[in-house]
C-alpha atoms as a PDB file:
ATOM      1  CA  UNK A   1       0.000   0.000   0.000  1.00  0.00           C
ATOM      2  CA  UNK A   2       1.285   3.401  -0.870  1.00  0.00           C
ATOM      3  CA  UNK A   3       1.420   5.494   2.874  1.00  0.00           C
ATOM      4  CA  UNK A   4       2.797   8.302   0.691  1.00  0.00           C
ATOM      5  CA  UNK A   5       0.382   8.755  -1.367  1.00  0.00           C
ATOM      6  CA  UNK A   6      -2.452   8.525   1.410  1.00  0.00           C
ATOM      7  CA  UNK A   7      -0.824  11.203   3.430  1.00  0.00           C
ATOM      8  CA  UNK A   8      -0.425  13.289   0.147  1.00  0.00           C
ATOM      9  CA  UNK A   9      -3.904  13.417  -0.098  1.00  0.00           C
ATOM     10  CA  UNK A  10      -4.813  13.656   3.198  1.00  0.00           C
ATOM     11  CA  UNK A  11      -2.524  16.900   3.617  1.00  0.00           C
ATOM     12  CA  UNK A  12      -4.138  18.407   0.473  1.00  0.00           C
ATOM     13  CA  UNK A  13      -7.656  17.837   1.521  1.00  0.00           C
ATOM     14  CA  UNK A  14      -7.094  19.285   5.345  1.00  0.00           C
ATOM     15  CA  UNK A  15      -5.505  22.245   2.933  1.00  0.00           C
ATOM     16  CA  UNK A  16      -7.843  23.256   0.817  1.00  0.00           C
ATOM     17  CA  UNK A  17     -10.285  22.993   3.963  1.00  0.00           C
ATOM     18  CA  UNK A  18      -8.418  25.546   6.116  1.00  0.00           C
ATOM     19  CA  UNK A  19      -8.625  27.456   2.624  1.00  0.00           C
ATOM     20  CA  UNK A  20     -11.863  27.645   2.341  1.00  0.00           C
ATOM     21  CA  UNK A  21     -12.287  28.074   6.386  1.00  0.00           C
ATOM     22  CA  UNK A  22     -10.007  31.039   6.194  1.00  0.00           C
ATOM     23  CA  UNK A  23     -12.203  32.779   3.301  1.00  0.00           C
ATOM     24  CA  UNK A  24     -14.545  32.100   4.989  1.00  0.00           C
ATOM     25  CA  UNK A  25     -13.839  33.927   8.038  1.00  0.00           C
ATOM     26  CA  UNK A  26     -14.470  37.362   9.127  1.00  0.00           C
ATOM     27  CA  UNK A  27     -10.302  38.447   8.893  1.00  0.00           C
ATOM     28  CA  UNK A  28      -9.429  41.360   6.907  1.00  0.00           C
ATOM     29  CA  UNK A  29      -8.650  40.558   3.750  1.00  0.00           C
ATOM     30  CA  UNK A  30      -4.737  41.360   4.275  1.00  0.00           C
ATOM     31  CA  UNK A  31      -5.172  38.653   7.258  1.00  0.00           C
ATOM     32  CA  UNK A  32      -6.448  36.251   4.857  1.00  0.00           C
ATOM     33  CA  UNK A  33      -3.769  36.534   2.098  1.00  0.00           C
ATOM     34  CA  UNK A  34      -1.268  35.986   4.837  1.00  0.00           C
ATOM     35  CA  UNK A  35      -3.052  32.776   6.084  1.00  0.00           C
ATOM     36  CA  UNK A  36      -3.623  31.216   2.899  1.00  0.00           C
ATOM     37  CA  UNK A  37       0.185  31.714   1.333  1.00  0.00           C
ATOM     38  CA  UNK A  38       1.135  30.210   4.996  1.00  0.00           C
ATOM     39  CA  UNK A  39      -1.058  27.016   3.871  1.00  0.00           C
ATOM     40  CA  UNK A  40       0.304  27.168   0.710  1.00  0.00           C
ATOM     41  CA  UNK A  41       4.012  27.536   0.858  1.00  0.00           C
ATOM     42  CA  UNK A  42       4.192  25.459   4.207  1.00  0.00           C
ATOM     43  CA  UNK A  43       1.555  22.885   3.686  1.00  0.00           C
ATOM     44  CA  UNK A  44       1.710  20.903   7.084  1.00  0.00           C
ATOM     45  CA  UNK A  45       3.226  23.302   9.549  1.00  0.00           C
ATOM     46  CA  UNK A  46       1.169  26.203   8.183  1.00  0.00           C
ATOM     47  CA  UNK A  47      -1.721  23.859   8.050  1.00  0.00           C
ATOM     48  CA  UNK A  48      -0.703  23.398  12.194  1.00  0.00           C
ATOM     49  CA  UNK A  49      -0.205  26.883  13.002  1.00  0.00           C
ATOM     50  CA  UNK A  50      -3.377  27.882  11.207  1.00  0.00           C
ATOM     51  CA  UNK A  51      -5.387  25.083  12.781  1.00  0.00           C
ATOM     52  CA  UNK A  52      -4.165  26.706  16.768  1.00  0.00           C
ATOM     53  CA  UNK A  53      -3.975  30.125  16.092  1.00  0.00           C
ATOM     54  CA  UNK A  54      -5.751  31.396  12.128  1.00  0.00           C
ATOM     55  CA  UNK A  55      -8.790  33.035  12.097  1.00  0.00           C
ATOM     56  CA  UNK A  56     -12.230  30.962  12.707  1.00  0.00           C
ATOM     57  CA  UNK A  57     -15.087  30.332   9.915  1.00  0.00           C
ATOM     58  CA  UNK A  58     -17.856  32.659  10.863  1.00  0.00           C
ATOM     59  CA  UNK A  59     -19.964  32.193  13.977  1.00  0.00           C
ATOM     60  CA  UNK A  60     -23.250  31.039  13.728  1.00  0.00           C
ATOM     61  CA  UNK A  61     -25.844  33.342  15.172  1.00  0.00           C
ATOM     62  CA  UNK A  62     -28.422  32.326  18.105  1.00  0.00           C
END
């Protein structure tokens, strides 16, 4: 079984998720920029640091 290939596409797909999540989210749009290169140029660390500390999709009202 290829494990490589697995984790390739389980990086990509928790990627383009915290993509989406930051668009999604109420940052300025300079914030957002700076997120998504981060998830782009460092896939799994910026995916990490994004995942503790980005901005958050926005909040569903009550």
């Amino acid at each position: 079984m290829e494990y490589a290939g697995i984790g390739g596409l389980l990086v990509l797909a928790l990627n383009i998720w915290a993509i989406i999540s930051i668009l999604g989210s109420g940052a300025t749009t300079g914030s957002k920029v700076l997120w998504t290169l981060l998830v782009l140029i460092l896939p799994v660390i910026g995916f990490i640091i994004w995942f503790v500390a980005g901005p958050r999709g926005k909040a569903a009202s009550i």
